[in-house]
N, C-alpha and C. Protein backbone atom coordinates (compact mmCIF):
# COMPACT_ATOMS: atom_id res chain seq x y z
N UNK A 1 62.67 56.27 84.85
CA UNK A 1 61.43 56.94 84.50
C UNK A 1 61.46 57.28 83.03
N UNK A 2 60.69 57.29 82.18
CA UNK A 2 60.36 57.45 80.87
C UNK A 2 59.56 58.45 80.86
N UNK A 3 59.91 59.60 80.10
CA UNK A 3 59.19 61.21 79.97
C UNK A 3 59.65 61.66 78.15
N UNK A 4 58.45 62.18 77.70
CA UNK A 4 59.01 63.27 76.50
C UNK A 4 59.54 63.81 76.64
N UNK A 5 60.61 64.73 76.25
CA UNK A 5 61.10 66.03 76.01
C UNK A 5 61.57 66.77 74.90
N UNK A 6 60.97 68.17 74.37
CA UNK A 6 61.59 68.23 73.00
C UNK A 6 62.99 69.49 73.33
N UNK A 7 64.18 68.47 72.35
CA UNK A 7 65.48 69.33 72.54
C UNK A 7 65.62 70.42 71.11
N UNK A 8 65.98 71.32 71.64
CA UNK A 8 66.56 72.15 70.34
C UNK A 8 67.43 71.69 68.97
N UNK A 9 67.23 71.76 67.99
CA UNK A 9 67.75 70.97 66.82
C UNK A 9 69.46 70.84 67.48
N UNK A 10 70.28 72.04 67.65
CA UNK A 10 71.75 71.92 68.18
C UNK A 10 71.94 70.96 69.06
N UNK A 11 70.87 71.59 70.07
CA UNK A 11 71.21 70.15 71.31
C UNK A 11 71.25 68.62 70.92
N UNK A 12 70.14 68.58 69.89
CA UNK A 12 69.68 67.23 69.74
C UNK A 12 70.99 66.65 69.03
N UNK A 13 71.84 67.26 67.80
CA UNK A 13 73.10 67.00 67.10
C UNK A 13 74.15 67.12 67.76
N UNK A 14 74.40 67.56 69.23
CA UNK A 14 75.32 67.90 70.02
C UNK A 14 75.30 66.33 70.42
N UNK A 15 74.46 66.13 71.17
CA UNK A 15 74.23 64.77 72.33
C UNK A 15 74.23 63.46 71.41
N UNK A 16 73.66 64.02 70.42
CA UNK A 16 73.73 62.06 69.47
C UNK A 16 75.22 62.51 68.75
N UNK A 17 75.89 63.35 68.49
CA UNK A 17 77.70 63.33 68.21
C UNK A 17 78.39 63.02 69.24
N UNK A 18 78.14 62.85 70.45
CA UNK A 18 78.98 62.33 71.54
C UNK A 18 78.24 60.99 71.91
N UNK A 19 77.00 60.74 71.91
CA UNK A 19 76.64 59.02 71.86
C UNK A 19 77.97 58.54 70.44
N UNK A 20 77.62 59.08 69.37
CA UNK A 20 78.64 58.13 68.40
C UNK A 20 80.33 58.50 68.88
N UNK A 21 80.67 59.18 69.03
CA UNK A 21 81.87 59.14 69.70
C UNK A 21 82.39 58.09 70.87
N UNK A 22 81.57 58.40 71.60
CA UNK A 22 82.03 57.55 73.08
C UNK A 22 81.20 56.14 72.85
N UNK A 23 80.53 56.00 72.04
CA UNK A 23 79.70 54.42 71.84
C UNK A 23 78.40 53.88 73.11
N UNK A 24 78.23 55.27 73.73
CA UNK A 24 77.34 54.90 74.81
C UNK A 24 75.66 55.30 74.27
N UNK A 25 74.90 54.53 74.62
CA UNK A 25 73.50 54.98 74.47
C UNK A 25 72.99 56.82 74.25
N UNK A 26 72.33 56.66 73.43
CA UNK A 26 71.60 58.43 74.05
C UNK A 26 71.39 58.91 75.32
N UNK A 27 70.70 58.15 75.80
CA UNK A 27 70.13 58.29 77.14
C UNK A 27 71.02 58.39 77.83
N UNK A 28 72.33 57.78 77.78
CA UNK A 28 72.95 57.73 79.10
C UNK A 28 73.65 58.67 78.95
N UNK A 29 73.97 59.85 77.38
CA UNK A 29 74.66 61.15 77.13
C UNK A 29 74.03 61.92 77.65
N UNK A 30 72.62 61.64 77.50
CA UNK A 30 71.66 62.93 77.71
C UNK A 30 71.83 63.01 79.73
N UNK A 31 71.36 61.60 80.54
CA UNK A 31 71.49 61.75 81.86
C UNK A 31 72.90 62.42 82.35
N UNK A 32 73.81 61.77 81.74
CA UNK A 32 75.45 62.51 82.08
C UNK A 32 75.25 63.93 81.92
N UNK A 33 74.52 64.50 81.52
CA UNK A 33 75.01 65.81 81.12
C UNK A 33 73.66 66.56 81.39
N UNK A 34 72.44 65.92 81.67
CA UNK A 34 71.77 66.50 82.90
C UNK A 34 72.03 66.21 84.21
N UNK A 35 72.76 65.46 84.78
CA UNK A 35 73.43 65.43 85.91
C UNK A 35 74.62 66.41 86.16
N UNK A 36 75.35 66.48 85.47
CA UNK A 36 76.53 67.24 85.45
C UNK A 36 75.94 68.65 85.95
N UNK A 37 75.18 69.29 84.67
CA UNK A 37 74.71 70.44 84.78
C UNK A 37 74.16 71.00 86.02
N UNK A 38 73.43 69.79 87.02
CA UNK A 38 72.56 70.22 87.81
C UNK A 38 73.19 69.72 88.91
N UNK A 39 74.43 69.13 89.20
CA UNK A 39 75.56 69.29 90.38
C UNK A 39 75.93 70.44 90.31
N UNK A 40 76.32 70.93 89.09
CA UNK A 40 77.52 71.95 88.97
C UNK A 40 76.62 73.26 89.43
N UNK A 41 74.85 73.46 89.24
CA UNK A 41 74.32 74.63 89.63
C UNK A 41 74.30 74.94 90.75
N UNK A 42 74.15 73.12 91.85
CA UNK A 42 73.79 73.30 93.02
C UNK A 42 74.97 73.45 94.24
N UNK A 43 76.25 73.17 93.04
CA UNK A 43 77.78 73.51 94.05
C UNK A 43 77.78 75.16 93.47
N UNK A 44 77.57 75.87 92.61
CA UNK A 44 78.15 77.32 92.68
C UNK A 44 77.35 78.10 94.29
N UNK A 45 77.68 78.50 94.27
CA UNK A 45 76.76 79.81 95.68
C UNK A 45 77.19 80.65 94.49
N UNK A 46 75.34 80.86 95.40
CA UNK A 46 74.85 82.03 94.22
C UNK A 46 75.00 83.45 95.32
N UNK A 47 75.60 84.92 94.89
CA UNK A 47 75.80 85.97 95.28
C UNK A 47 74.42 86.64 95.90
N UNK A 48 74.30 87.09 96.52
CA UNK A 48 72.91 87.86 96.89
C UNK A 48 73.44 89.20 95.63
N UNK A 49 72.00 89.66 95.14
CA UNK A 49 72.35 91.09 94.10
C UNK A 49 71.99 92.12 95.18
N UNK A 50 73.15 93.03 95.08
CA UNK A 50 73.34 94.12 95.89
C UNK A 50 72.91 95.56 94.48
N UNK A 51 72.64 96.60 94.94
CA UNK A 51 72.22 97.27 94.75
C UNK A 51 73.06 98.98 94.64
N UNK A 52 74.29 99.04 94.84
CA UNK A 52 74.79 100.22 94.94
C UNK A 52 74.08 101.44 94.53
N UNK A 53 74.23 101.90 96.10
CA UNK A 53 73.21 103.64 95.58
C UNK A 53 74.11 104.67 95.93
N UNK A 54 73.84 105.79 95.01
CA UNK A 54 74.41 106.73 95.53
C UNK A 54 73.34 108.43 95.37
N UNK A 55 74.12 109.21 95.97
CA UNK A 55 73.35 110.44 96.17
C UNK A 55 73.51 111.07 94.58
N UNK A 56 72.27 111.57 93.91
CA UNK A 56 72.41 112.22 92.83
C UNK A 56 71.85 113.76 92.84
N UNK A 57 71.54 113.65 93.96
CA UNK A 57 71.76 115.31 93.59
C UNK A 57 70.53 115.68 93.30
N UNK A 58 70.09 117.16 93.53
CA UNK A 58 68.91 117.61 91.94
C UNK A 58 69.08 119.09 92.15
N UNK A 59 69.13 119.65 91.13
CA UNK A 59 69.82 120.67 90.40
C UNK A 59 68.44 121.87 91.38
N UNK A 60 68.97 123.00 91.55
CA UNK A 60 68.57 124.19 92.76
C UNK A 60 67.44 124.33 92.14
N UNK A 61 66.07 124.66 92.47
CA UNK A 61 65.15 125.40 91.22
C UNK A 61 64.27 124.52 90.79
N UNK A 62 64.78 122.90 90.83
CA UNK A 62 64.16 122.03 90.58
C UNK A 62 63.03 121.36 91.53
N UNK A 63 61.61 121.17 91.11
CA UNK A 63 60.17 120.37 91.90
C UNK A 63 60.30 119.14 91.44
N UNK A 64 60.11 118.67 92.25
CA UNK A 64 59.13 116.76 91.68
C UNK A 64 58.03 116.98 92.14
N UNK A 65 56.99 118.04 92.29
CA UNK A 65 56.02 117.93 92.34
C UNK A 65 55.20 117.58 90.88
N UNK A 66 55.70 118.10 90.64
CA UNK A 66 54.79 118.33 89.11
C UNK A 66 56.22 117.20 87.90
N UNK A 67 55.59 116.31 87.01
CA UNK A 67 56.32 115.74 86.14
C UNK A 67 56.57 116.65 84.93
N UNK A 68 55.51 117.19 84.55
CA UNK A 68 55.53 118.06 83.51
C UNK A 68 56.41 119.30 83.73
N UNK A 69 56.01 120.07 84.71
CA UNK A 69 56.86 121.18 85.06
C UNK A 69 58.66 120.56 84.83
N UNK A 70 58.69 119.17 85.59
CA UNK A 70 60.12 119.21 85.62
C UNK A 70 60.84 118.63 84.15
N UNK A 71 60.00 118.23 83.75
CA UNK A 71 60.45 118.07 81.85
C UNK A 71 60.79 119.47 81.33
N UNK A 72 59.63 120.14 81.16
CA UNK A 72 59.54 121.38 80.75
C UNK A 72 61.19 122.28 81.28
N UNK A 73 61.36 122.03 82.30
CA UNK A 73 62.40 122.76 83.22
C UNK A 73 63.77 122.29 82.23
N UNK A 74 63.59 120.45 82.01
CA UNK A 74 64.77 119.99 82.21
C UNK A 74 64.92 120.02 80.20
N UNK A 75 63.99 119.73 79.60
CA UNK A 75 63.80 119.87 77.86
C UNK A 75 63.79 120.59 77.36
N UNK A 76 62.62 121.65 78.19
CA UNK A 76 62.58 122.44 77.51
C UNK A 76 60.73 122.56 77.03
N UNK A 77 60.20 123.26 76.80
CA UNK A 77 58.67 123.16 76.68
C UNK A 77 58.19 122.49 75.18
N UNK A 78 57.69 121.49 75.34
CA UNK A 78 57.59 120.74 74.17
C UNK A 78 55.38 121.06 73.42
N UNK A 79 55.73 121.01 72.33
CA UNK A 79 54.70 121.04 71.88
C UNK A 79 53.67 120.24 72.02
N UNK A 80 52.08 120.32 72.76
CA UNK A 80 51.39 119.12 73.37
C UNK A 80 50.30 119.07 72.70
C-alpha cells in the first residue's frame, strides 16, 4: 500500500542513518520498525490503573456545606 506520512525531522535522520548502514531500502527500515513497535505494544499486557484510597480525615468543626466557609476556616478570611 502506498500512503503519505510526515516524520519528525529526528525520525526522518534516524531511519535514513540505518537505511545507509544496513544498505536496505527506506521503506523496508521504516516497515521493520513499524512492525517491531507494534508487536512489541501488542505482546506487553497492559495493567488495569488502580486507584489507592485512603481515609483522610476532616478536622472537628469542619462543614462542606459551604466552600467559602471552609476556606475561610481553613486560610483564613481573605479579602473579596
Amino acid at each position: 500500500m502506498r500512503t503519505t506520512i510526515t516524520l519528525d525531522d529526528d525520525i526522518a535522520r534516524r531511519l535514513k542513518a540505518m537505511a545507509r548502514e544496513t544498505g536496505l531500502p527506506f521503506k523496508v527500515v521504516v516497515n521493520d520498525h513499524l512492525r517491531r513497535g507494534l508487536d512489541q505494544r501488542e505482546a506487553e499486557p497492559v495493567a488495569p490503573f488502580v486507584v489507592v484510597t485512603r481515609p483522610m480525615g476532616l478536622r472537628t468543626g469542619l462543614s462542606l456545606d459551604s466552600a467559602s466557609a471552609l476556606f475561610d476556616a481553613l486560610d483564613g478570611p481573605q479579602a473579596r
